[in-house]
C-alpha atoms as a PDB file:
ATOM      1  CA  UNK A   1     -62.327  18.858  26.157  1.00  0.00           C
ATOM      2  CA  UNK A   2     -59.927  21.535  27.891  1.00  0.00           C
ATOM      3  CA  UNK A   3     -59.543  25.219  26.696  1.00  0.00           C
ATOM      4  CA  UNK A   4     -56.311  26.388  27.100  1.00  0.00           C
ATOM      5  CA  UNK A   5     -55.406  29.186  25.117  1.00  0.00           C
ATOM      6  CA  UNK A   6     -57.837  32.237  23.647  1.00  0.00           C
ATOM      7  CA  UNK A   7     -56.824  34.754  21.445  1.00  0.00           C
ATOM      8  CA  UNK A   8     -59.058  37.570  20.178  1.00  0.00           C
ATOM      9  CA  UNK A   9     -59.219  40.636  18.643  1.00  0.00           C
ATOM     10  CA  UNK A  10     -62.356  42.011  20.757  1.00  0.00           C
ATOM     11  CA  UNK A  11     -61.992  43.370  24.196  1.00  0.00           C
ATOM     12  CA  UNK A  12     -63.791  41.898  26.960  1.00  0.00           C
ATOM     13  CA  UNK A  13     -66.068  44.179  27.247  1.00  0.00           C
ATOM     14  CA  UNK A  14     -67.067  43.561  23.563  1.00  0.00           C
ATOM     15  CA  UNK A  15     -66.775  39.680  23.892  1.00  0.00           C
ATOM     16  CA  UNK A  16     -66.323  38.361  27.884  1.00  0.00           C
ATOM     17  CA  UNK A  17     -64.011  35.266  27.983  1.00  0.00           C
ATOM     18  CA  UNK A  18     -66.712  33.466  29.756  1.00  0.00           C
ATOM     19  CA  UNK A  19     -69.484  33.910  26.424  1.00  0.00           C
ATOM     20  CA  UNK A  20     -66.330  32.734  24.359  1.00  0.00           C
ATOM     21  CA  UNK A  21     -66.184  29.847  26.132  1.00  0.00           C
ATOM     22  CA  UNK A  22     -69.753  29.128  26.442  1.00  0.00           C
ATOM     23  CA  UNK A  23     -70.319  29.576  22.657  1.00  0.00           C
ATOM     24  CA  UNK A  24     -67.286  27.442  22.082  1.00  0.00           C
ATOM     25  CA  UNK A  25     -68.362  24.611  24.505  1.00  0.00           C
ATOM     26  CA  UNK A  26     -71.776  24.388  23.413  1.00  0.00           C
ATOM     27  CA  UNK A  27     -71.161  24.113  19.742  1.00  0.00           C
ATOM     28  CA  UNK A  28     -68.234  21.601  20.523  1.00  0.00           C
ATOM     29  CA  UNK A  29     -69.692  19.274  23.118  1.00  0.00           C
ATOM     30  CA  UNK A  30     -73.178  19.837  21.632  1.00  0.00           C
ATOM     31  CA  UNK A  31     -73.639  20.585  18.543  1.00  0.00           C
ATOM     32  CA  UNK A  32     -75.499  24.048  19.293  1.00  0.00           C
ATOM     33  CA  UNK A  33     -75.448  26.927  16.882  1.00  0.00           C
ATOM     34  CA  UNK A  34     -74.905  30.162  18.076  1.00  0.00           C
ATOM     35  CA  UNK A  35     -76.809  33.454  16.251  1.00  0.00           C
ATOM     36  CA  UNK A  36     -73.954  35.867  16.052  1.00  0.00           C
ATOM     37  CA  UNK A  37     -70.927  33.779  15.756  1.00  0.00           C
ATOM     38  CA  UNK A  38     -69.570  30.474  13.330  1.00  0.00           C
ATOM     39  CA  UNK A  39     -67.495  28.140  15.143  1.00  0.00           C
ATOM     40  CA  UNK A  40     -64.817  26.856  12.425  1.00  0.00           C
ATOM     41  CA  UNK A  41     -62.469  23.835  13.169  1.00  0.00           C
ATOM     42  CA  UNK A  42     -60.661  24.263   9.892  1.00  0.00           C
ATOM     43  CA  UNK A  43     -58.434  27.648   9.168  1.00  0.00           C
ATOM     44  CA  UNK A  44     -60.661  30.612   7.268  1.00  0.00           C
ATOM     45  CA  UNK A  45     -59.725  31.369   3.788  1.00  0.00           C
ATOM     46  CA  UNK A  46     -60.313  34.513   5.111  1.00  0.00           C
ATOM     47  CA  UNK A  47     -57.542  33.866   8.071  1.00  0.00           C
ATOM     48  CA  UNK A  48     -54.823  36.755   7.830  1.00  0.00           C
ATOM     49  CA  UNK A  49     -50.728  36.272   8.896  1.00  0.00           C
ATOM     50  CA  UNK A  50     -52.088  36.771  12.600  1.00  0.00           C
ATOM     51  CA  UNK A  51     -54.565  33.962  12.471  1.00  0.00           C
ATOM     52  CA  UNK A  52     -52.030  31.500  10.686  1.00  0.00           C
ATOM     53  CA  UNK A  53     -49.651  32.374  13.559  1.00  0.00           C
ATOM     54  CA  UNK A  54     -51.288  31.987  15.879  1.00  0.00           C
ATOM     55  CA  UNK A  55     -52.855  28.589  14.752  1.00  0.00           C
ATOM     56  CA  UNK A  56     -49.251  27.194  13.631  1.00  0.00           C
ATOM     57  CA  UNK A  57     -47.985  28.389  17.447  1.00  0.00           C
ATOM     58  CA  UNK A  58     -51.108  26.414  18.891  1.00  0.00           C
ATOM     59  CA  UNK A  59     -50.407  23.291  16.707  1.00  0.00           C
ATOM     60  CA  UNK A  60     -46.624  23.164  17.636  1.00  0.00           C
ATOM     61  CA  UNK A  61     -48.019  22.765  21.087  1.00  0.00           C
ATOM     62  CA  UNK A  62     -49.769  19.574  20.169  1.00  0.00           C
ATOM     63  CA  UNK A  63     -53.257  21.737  20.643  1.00  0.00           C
ATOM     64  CA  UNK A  64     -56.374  21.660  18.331  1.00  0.00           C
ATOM     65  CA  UNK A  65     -57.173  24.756  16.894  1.00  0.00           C
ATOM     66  CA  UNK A  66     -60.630  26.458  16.460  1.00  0.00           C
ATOM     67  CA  UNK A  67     -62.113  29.995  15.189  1.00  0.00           C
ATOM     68  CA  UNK A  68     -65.363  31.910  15.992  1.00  0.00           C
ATOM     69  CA  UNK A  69     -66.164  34.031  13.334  1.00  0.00           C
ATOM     70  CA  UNK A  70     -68.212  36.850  13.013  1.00  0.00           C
ATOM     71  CA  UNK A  71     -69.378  38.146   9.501  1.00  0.00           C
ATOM     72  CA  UNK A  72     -66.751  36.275   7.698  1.00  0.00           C
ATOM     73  CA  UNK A  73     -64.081  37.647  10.297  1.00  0.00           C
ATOM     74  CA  UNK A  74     -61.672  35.689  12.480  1.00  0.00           C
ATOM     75  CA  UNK A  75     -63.050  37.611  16.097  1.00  0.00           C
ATOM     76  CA  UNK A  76     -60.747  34.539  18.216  1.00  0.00           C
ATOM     77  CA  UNK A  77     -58.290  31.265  17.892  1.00  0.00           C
ATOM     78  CA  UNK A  78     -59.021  28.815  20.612  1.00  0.00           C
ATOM     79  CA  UNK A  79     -56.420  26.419  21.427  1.00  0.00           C
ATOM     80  CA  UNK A  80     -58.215  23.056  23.054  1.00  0.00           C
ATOM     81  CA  UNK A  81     -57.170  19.433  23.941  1.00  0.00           C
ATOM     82  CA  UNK A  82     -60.374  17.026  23.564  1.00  0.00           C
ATOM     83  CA  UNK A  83     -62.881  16.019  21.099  1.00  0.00           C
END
Protein backbone atom coordinates (compact mmCIF):
# COMPACT_ATOMS: atom_id res chain seq x y z
CA UNK A 1 0.00 0.00 0.00
CA UNK A 2 1.40 3.49 -1.35
CA UNK A 3 0.15 6.96 -0.12
CA UNK A 4 0.13 9.31 -2.67
CA UNK A 5 -1.96 12.13 -2.17
CA UNK A 6 -3.12 13.92 1.41
CA UNK A 7 -5.45 16.51 1.72
CA UNK A 8 -6.43 18.17 5.01
CA UNK A 9 -7.94 20.85 6.53
CA UNK A 10 -5.45 21.02 9.69
CA UNK A 11 -2.09 22.59 9.48
CA UNK A 12 0.88 20.69 10.23
CA UNK A 13 1.45 21.93 13.17
CA UNK A 14 -2.07 20.77 14.27
CA UNK A 15 -1.77 17.33 12.45
CA UNK A 16 2.14 16.51 11.06
CA UNK A 17 1.96 14.56 7.73
CA UNK A 18 4.07 11.95 9.28
CA UNK A 19 1.12 11.11 12.38
CA UNK A 20 -1.33 11.13 9.28
CA UNK A 21 0.42 8.63 7.81
CA UNK A 22 1.19 6.60 10.76
CA UNK A 23 -2.49 6.59 11.89
CA UNK A 24 -3.44 5.77 8.35
CA UNK A 25 -0.89 2.88 7.95
CA UNK A 26 -1.53 1.29 11.11
CA UNK A 27 -5.25 1.08 10.87
CA UNK A 28 -4.84 -0.06 7.12
CA UNK A 29 -2.07 -2.63 7.24
CA UNK A 30 -3.10 -3.53 10.82
CA UNK A 31 -6.11 -3.19 11.89
CA UNK A 32 -5.14 -0.68 14.85
CA UNK A 33 -7.55 1.86 16.21
CA UNK A 34 -6.45 5.11 16.84
CA UNK A 35 -8.03 7.31 20.07
CA UNK A 36 -8.61 10.63 18.43
CA UNK A 37 -9.28 9.86 14.89
CA UNK A 38 -11.84 7.21 12.64
CA UNK A 39 -10.30 5.96 9.62
CA UNK A 40 -13.33 5.66 6.99
CA UNK A 41 -12.88 3.83 3.58
CA UNK A 42 -16.37 4.74 2.48
CA UNK A 43 -17.39 8.68 1.85
CA UNK A 44 -19.00 10.45 5.26
CA UNK A 45 -22.57 11.32 5.11
CA UNK A 46 -21.20 14.06 6.72
CA UNK A 47 -18.61 14.69 3.59
CA UNK A 48 -19.21 18.39 2.26
CA UNK A 49 -18.68 19.59 -1.79
CA UNK A 50 -14.83 19.72 -0.79
CA UNK A 51 -14.63 16.17 0.39
CA UNK A 52 -16.72 14.79 -2.67
CA UNK A 53 -14.18 16.66 -4.84
CA UNK A 54 -11.66 15.80 -3.77
CA UNK A 55 -12.57 12.00 -3.53
CA UNK A 56 -14.13 12.05 -7.23
CA UNK A 57 -10.52 13.85 -8.37
CA UNK A 58 -8.68 10.90 -6.45
CA UNK A 59 -10.92 8.18 -8.06
CA UNK A 60 -10.48 9.57 -11.67
CA UNK A 61 -6.88 8.85 -10.96
CA UNK A 62 -7.55 5.19 -10.49
CA UNK A 63 -6.64 5.86 -6.52
CA UNK A 64 -8.54 4.46 -3.43
CA UNK A 65 -9.87 6.92 -1.33
CA UNK A 66 -9.87 7.13 2.54
CA UNK A 67 -10.95 9.75 5.42
CA UNK A 68 -9.75 10.30 9.05
CA UNK A 69 -12.29 11.80 10.92
CA UNK A 70 -12.36 13.58 13.92
CA UNK A 71 -15.70 14.14 15.90
CA UNK A 72 -17.81 13.33 12.98
CA UNK A 73 -15.58 15.77 10.78
CA UNK A 74 -13.72 15.01 7.56
CA UNK A 75 -9.97 16.45 9.15
CA UNK A 76 -8.15 14.62 5.60
CA UNK A 77 -8.77 12.54 2.11
CA UNK A 78 -5.97 10.15 1.51
CA UNK A 79 -5.48 8.99 -1.90
CA UNK A 80 -3.62 5.29 -1.76
CA UNK A 81 -2.86 2.40 -4.23
CA UNK A 82 -2.82 -1.07 -2.20
CA UNK A 83 -4.93 -3.10 -0.01
Amino acid sequence: MKIFDIFSNKTERELPLKKIEKIFTDYIEKGILNTEFNVLTELPDSANDNTRNCRDMLLGEDKKVAYLMQDNNVVVVIGYKGE
